[in-house]
Protein backbone atom coordinates (compact mmCIF):
# COMPACT_ATOMS: atom_id res chain seq x y z
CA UNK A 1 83.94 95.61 89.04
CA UNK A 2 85.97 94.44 92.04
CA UNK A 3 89.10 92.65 92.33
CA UNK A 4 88.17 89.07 92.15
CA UNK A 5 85.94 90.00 89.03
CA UNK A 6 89.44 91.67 87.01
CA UNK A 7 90.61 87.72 87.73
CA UNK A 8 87.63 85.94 86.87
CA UNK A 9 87.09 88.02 83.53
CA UNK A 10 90.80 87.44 82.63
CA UNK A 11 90.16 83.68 83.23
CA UNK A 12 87.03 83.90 81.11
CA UNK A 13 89.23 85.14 78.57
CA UNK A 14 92.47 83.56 78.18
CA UNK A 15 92.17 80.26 80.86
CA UNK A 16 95.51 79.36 79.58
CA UNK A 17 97.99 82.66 79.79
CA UNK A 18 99.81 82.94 82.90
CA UNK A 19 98.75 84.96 85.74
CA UNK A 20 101.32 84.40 88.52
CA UNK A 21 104.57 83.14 88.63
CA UNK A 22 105.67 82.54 92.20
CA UNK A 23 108.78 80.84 94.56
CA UNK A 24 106.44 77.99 94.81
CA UNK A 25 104.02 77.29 91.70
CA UNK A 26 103.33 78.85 88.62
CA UNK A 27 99.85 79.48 87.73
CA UNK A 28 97.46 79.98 84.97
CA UNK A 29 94.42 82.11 84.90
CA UNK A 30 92.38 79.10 84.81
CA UNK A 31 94.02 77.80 87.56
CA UNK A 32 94.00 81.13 89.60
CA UNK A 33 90.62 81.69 89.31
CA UNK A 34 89.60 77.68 90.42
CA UNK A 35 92.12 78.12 93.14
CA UNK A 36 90.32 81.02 94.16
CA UNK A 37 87.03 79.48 94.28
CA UNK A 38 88.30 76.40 96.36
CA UNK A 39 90.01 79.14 98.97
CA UNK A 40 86.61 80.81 99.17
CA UNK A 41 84.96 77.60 100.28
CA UNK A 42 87.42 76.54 102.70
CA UNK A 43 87.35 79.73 104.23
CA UNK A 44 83.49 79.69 104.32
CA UNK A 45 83.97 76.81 106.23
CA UNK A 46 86.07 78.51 108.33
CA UNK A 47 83.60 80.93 109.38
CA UNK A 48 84.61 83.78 106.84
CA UNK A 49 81.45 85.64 106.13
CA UNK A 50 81.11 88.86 104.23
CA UNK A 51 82.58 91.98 106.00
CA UNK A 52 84.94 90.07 108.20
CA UNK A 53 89.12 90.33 108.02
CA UNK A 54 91.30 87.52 106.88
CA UNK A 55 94.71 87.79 107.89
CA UNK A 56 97.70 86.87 105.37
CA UNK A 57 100.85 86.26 107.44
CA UNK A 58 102.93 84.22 104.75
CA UNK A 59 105.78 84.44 102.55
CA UNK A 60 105.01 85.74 98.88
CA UNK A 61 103.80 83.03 97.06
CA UNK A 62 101.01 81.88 94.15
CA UNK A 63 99.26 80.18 96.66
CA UNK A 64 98.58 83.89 98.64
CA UNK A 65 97.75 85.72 95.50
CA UNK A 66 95.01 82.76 95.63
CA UNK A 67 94.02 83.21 99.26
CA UNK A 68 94.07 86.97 98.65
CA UNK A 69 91.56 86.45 95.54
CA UNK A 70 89.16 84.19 97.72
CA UNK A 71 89.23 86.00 100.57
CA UNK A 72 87.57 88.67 98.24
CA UNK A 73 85.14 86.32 96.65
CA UNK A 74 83.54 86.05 100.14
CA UNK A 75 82.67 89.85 100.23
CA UNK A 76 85.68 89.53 103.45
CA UNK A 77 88.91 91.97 103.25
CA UNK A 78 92.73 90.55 103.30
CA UNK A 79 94.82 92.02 105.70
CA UNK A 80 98.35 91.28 104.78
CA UNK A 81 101.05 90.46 107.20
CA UNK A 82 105.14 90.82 107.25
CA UNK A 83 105.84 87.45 107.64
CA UNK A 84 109.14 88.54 109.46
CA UNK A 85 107.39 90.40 111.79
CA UNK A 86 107.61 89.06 115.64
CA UNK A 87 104.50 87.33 116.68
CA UNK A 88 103.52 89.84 119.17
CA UNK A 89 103.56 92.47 116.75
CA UNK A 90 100.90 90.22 114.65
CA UNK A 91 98.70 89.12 117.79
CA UNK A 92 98.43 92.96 118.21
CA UNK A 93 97.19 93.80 114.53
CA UNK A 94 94.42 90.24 114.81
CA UNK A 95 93.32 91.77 117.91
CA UNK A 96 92.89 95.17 116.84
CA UNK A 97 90.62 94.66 113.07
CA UNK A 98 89.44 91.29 115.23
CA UNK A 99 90.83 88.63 113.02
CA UNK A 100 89.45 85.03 113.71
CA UNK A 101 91.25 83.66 110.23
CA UNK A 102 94.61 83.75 109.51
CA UNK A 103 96.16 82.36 106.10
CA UNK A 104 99.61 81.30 107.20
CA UNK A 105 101.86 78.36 108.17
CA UNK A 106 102.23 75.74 110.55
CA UNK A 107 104.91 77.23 112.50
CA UNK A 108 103.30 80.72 112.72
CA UNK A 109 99.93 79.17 113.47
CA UNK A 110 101.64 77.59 116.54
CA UNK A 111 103.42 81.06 117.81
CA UNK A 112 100.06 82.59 117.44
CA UNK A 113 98.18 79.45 119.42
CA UNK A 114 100.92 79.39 121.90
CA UNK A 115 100.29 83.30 122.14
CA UNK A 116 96.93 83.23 123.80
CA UNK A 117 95.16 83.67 120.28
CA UNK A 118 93.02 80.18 120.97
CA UNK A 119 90.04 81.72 118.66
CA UNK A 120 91.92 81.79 115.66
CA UNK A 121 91.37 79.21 113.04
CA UNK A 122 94.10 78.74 110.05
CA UNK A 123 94.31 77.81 106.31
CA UNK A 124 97.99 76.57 106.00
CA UNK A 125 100.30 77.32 102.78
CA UNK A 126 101.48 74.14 103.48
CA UNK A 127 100.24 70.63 102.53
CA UNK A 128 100.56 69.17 105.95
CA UNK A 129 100.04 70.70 109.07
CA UNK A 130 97.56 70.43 112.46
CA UNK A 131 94.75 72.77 111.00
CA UNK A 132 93.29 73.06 107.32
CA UNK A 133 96.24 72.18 104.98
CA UNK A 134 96.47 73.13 101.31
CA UNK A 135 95.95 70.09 99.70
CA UNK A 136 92.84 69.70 101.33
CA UNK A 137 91.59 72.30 98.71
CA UNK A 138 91.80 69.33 95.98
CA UNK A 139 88.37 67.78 97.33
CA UNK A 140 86.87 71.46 97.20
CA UNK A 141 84.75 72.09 94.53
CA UNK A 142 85.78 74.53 92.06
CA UNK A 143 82.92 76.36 90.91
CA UNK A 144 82.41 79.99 91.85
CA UNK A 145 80.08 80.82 95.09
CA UNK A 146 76.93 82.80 94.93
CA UNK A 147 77.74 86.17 93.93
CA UNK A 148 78.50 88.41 96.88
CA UNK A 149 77.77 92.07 94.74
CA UNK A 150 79.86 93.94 96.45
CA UNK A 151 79.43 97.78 96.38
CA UNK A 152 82.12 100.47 95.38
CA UNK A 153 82.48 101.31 99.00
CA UNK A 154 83.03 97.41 100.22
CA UNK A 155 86.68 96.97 102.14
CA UNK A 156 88.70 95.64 99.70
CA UNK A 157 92.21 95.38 102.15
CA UNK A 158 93.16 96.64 104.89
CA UNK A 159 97.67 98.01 105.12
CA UNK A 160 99.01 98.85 108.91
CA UNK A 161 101.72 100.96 108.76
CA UNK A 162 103.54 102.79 111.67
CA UNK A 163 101.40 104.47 114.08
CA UNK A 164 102.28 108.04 115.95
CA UNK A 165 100.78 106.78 119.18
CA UNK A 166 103.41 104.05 119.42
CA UNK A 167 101.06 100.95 118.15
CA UNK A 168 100.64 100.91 113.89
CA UNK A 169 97.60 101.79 112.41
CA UNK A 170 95.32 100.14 109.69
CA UNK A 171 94.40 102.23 106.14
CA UNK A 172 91.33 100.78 104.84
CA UNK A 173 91.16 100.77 101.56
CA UNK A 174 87.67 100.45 99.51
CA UNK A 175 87.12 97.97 96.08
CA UNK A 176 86.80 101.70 94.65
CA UNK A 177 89.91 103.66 95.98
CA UNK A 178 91.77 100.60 94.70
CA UNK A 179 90.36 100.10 91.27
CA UNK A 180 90.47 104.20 90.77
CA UNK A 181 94.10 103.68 91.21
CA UNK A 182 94.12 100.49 89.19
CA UNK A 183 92.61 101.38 86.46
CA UNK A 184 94.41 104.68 86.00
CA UNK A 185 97.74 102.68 85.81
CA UNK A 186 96.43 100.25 83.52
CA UNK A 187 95.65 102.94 81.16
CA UNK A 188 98.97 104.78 82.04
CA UNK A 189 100.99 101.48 81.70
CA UNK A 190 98.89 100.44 78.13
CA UNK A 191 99.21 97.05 79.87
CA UNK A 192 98.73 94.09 77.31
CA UNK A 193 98.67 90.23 77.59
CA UNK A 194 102.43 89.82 76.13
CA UNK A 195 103.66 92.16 79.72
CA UNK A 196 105.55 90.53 82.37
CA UNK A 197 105.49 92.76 85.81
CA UNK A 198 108.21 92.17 88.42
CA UNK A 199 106.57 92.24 91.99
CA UNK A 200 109.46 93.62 94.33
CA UNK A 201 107.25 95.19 96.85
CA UNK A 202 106.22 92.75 100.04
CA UNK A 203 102.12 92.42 99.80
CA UNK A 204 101.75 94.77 103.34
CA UNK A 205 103.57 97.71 101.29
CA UNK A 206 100.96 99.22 98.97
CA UNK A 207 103.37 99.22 95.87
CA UNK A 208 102.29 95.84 95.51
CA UNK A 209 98.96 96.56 94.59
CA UNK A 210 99.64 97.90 91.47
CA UNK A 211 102.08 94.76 90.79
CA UNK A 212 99.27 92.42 90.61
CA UNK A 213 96.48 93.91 90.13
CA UNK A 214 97.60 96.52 87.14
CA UNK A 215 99.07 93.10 85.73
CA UNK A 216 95.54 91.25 85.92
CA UNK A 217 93.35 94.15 84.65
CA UNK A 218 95.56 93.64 81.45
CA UNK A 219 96.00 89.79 81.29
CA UNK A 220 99.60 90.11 81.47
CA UNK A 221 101.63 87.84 83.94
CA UNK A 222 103.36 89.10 87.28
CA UNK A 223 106.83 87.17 88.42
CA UNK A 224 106.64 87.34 92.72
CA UNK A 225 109.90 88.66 93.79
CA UNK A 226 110.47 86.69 97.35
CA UNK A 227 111.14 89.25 99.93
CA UNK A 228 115.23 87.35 100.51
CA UNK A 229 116.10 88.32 97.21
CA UNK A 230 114.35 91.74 97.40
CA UNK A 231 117.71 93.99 98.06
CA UNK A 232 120.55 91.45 96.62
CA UNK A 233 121.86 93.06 93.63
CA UNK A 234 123.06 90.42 91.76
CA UNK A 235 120.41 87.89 92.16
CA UNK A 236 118.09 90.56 91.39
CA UNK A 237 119.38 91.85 87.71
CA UNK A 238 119.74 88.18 87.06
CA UNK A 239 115.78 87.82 87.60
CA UNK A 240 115.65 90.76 85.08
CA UNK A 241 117.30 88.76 82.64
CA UNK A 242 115.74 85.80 83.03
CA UNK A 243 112.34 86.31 83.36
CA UNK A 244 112.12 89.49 81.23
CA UNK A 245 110.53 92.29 83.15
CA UNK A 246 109.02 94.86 80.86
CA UNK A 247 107.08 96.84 83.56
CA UNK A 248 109.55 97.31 86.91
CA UNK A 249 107.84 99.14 90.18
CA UNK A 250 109.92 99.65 93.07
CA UNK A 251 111.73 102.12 95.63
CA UNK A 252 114.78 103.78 94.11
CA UNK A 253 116.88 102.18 96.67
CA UNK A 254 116.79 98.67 94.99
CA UNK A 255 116.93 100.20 91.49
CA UNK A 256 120.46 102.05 92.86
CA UNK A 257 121.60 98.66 94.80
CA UNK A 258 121.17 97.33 90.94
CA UNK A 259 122.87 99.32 89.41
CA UNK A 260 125.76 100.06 92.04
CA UNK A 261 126.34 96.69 92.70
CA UNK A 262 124.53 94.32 90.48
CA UNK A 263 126.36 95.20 87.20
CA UNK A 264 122.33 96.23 85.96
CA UNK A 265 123.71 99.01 83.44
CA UNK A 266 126.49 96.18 81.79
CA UNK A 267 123.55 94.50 80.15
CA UNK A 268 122.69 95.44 76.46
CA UNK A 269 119.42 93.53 76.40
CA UNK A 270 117.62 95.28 79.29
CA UNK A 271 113.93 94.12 78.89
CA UNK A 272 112.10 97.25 80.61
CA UNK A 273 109.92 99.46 78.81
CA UNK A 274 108.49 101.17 81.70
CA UNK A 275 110.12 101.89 84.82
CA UNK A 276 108.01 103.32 87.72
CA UNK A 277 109.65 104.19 91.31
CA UNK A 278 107.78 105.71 94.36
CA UNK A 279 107.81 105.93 98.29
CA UNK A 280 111.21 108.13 98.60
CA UNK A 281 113.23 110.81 96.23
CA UNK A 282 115.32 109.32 93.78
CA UNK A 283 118.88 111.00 93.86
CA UNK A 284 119.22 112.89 90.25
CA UNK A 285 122.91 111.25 90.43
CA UNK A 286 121.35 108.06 90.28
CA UNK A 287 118.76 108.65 88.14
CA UNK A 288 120.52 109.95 85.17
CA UNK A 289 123.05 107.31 84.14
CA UNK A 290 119.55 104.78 84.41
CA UNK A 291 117.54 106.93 81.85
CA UNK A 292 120.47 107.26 79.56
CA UNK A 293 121.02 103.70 79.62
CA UNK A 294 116.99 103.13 78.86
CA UNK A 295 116.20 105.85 76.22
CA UNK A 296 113.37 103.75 74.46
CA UNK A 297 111.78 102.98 78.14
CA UNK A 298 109.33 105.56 79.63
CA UNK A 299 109.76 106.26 83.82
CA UNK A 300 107.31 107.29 86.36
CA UNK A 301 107.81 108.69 89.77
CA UNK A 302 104.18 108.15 91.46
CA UNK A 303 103.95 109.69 94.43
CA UNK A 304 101.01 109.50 97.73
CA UNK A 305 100.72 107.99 101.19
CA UNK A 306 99.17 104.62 101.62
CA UNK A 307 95.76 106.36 102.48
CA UNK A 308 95.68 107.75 99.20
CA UNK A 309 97.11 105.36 97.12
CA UNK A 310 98.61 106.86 93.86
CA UNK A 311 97.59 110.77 93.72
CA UNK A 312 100.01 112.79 91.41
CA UNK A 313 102.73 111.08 88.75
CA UNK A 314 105.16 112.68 87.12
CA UNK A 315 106.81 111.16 83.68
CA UNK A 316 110.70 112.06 84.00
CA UNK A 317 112.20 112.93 80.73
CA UNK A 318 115.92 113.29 79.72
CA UNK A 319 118.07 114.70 82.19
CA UNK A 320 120.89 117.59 81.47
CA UNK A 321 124.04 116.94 83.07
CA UNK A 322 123.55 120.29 84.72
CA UNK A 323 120.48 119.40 86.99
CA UNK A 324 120.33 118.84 90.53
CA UNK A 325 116.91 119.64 91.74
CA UNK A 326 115.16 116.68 92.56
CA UNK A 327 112.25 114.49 89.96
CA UNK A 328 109.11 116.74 90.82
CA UNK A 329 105.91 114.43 92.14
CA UNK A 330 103.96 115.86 89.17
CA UNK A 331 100.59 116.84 88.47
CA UNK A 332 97.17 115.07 90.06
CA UNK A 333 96.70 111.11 88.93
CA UNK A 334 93.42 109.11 89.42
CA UNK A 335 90.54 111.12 88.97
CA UNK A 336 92.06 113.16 92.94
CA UNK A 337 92.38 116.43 93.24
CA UNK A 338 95.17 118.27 94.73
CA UNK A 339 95.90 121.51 96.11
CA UNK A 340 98.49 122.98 98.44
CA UNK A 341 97.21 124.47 102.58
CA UNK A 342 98.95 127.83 103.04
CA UNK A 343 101.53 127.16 105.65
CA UNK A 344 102.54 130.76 106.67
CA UNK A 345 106.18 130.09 107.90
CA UNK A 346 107.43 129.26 104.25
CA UNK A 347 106.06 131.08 101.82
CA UNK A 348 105.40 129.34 98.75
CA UNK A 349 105.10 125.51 100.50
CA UNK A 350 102.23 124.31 101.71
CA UNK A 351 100.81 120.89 102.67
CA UNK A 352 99.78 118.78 99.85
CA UNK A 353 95.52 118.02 100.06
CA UNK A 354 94.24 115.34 98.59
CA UNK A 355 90.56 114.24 98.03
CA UNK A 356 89.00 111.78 95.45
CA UNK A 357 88.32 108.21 94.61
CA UNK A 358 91.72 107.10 95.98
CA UNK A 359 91.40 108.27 99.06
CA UNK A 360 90.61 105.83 101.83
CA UNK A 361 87.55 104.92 103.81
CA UNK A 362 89.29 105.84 107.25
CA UNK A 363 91.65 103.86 109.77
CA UNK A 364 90.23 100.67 110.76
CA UNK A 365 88.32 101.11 114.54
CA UNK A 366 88.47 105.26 113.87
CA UNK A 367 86.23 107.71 112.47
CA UNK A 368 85.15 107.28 108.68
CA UNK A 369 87.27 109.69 106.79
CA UNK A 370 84.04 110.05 104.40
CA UNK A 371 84.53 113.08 101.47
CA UNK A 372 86.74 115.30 103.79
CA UNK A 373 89.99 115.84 102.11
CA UNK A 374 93.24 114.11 103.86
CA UNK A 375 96.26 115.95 104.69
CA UNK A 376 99.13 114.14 103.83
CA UNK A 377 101.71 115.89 106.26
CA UNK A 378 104.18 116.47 103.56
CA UNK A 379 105.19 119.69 103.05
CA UNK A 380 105.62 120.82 98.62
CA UNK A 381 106.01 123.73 96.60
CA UNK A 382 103.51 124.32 93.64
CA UNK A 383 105.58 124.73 90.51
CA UNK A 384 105.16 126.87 87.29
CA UNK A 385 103.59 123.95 85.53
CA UNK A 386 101.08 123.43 87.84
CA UNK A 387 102.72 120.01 89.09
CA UNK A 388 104.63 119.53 92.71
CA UNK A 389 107.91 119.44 93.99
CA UNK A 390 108.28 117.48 97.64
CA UNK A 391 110.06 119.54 100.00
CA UNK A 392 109.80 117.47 103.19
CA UNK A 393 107.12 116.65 106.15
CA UNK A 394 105.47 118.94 108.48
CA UNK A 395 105.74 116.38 111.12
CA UNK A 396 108.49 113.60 112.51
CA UNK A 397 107.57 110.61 110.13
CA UNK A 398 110.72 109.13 108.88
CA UNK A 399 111.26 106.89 105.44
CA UNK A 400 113.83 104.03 104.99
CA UNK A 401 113.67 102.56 101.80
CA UNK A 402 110.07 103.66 100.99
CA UNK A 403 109.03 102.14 104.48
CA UNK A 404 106.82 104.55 106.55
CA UNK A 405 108.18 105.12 110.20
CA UNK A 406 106.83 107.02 112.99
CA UNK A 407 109.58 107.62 115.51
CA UNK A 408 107.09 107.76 118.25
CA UNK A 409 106.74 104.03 117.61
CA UNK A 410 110.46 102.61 118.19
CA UNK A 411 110.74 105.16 121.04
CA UNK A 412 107.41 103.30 122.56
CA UNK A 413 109.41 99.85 122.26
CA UNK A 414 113.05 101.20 123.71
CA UNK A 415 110.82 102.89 126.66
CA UNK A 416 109.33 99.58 127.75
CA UNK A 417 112.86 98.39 128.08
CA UNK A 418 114.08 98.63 132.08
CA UNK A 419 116.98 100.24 131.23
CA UNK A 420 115.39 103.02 128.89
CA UNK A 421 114.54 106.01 130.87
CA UNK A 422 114.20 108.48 127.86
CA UNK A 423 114.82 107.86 123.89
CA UNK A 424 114.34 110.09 120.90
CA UNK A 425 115.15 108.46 117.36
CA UNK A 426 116.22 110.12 114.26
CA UNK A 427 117.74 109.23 110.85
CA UNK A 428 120.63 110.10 109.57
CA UNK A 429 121.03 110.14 105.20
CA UNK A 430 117.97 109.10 103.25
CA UNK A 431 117.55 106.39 100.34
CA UNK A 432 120.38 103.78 100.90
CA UNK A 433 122.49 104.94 103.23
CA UNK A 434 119.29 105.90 105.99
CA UNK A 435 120.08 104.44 109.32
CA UNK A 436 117.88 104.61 112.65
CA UNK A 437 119.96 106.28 115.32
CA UNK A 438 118.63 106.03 118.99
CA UNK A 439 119.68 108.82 121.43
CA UNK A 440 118.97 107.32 124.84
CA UNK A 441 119.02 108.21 128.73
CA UNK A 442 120.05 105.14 130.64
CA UNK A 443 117.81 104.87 133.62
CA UNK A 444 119.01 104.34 137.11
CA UNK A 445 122.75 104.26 135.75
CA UNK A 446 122.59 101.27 133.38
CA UNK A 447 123.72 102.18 129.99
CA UNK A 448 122.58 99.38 127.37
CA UNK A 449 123.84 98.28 124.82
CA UNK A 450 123.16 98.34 120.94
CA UNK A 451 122.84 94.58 121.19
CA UNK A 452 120.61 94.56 123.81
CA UNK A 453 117.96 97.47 122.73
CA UNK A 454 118.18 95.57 118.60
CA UNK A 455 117.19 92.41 120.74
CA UNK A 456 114.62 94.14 122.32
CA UNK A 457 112.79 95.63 119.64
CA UNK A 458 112.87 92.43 117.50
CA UNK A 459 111.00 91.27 119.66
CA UNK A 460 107.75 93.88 118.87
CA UNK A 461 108.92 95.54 115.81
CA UNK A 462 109.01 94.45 111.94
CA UNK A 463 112.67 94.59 110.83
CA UNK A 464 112.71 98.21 109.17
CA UNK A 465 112.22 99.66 112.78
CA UNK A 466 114.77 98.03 114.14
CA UNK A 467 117.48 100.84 115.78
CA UNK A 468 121.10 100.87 113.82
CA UNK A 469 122.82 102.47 115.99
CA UNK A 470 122.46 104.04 119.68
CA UNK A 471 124.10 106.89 121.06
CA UNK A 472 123.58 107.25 125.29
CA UNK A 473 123.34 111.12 126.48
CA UNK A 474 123.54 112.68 130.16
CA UNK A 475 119.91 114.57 129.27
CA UNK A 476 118.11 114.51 125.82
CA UNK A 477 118.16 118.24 124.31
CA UNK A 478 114.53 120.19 124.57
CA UNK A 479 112.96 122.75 122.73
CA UNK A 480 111.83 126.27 124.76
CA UNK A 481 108.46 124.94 125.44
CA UNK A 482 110.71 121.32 126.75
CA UNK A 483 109.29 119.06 123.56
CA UNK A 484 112.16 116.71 122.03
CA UNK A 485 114.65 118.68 119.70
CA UNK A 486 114.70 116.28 117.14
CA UNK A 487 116.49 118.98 114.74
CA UNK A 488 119.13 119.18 117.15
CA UNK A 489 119.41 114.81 117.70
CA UNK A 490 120.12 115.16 113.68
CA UNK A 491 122.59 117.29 114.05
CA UNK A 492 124.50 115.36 116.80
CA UNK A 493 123.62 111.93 115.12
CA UNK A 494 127.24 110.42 113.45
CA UNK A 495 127.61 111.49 109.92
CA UNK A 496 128.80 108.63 107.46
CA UNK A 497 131.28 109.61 104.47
């Protein structure tokens, strides 16, 4: 099975329950899967042939879930976009997995034209426009192409996230790493036609995978959550409400923005019978007063990097008013196995291992990662159980709200600015409260400003990466062998009370 086939074979089923329910259109199965076909043949048209890399650069929407689904009825792989990201930031990832098709709008099309990207050709979200427009798909025919039989190993998708070298990296990710992970959920979840999912997480964060895909394998329906509402508190517990959620997936952080300032916990009719959170620790303090308030729900922190998808879980029971350890990641998930590396300077921790069908098939334009076993960098404790505990990371990778961050890559923008001589970044706090601090040397005498450097790396980072505050030193400090001190930039970087 692939991921176009969990569609079609819902379709085949129940052609009148509703798949997606999106910002712009609400769709049936029926409707998704015909949708699907008429993207395919456009696309075909386009050049798409099986193998090659579709870009999504779009708001969330029914109509992308569509392009996603025919993108993978041509045997091609989606590679989704942030659709705030600056154009030059996108013209890099095209370039890089040598995208000649990008799904996107009129207005983006024209950056990326303008840009130097003349090769590209476009299938707007929009019904008008200067290339292929949407409603051009209504004289498409909407029977299913030739099947493409995909194999297990087939690119399904590819997910950049930030790269240590300074430019972001893609994690491709095989029809069988996702389904392995898919699957497993669906099982987990006991997913059944009368579920509603909420989709919080954007489609380039690989939260969202489960959102829609978990969702389809069960015929159950999945409400897009538009990335403007995605941390407003209010507007988001009144989406609860109103459309019913009974399976929520997110980061902590919006759950706690919910709760802390969305009035979430005031509400006696809470629809959720699962919550699952991932992608950063969820403060016990937080935690607590949410399970109390949900006894009857069940909650799930999943834990793994995008190049492993899900790999442990761990089901979070009551909590005694007396604990303050942090939720454990829990035991393996998947089919993956996991093990600890024996890191000799803290006995006990190690560096969780991971190998099995959710691991990835490599980083797009880099060595296949094949059956060796992928280090994850993060650093846990085994406990008496047999599950994990996360302690921290081995190496400088940062997280705000879930988001991956390599420092090295903001520090590569701020360098290329002329009055940047040297820059080391750090964050200060975690979950809400993280902010990116930059510690910077001003070259030749001019100091910058925080304006200035935000300005600056808007222009070639997404949004998450962009600096929060700067602090300008004489000399950055520098370990014995004269490598950045990070430890000692967190300790100088402004503490918030």
């Amino acid at each position: 099975m692939t991921l176009d086939q969990i569609v079609m074979r819902a379709a085949a089923r129940s052609p009148g329950a509703i798949a997606v329910r999106g910002p712009d259109e609400t769709l049936t199965y029926g409707q998704l899967d015909a949708l699907a076909n008429q993207v395919a043949r456009v696309l075909q048209e386009l050049g798409v042939q099986r193998g090659d890399r579709v870009g999504l650069w779009t708001e969330k929407s029914a109509r992308a879930v569509a392009a996603m689904q025919g993108i993978a009825r041509l045997g091609a792989a989606y590679v989704p976009l942030d659709p705030l990201n600056p154009a030059a930031r996108t013209r890099l990832i095209l370039d890089d997995c040598r995208i000649d098709v990008v799904v996107t709008s009129a207005a983006r099309a024209s950056e990326l034209r303008n840009g130097g990207l003349e090769r590209l050709r476009f299938l707007l979200v929009e019904d008008t426009g200067p290339a292929r427009a949407w409603t051009s798909l209504g004289s498409v025919s909407p029977e299913p192409l030739p099947g493409h039989g995909l194999g297990d190993h087939a690119l399904a998708y590819i997910l950049y996230t930030s790269g240590s070298t300074g430019t972001p990296k893609g994690v491709c990710i095989s029809q069988r790493n996702a389904l392995a992970f898919i699957e497993w959920s669906h099982e987990l979840l006991g997913t059944t036609p009368e579920d509603r999912f909420s989709n919080h997480a954007p489609f380039f964060f690989d939260l969202s995978v489960l959102d829609l895909y978990a969702a389809f394998l069960g015929g159950a329906s999945v409400t897009l959550i538009p990335e403007a509402l995605a941390f407003t508190p209010k507007k988001l517990v009144e989406l609860v409400l109103r459309e019913r959620f009974t399976i929520w997936y997110s980061v902590p952080s919006a759950l706690i923005l919910m709760m802390s300032e969305g009035g979430l916990l005031e509400h006696e009719d809470l629809p959720f019978r699962t919550v699952l959170f991932a992608g950063e620790p969820f403060p016990i303090r937080h935690l607590r007063p949410l399970r109390e308030r949900l006894r009857s729900a069940r909650f799930f922190n999943l834990y793994g990097p995008t190049e492993t998808n899900v790999c442990t879980a761990y089901e979070v029971g009551d909590i005694s008013p007396e604990r303050t350890e942090p939720v454990p990641i829990g035991h393996a998930s998947c089919g993956d196995r996991v093990w600890l590396a024996d890191e000799a300077t803290q006995p006990g921790v190690g560096e969780l291992m991971v190998e099995g069908p959710t691991v990835m098939l490599g980083y797009w334009g880099q060595p296949p990662q094949e059956a060796r076993p992928y280090a994850t960098g993060d650093l846990c404790r085994q406990l008496p159980d047999g599950g994990f505990e996360y302690i921290g990371r081995r190496d400088n990778m940062l997280k705000v709200r879930g988001r991956r961050i390599e420092p090295g890559e903001i520090e590569t923008a701020l360098l290329s600015h002329p009055a940047v001589r040297e820059v080391g970044v750090v964050t200060t706090a975690s979950s809400l409260e993280a902010r990116l601090v930059a510690f910077v040397v001003a070259a030749d005498g001019t100091k910058p400003t925080l304006l200035q450097l935000k300005k600056h790396c808007a222009e070639r980072l997404p949004r998450y990466m962009i600096i929060d505050e700067l602090r300008v030193l004489s000399e950055l400090p520098r370990t014995q062998n004269g490598k950045l001190d990070r430890r000692a930039l967190r300790d100088l970087a402004p503490r918030r009370t």
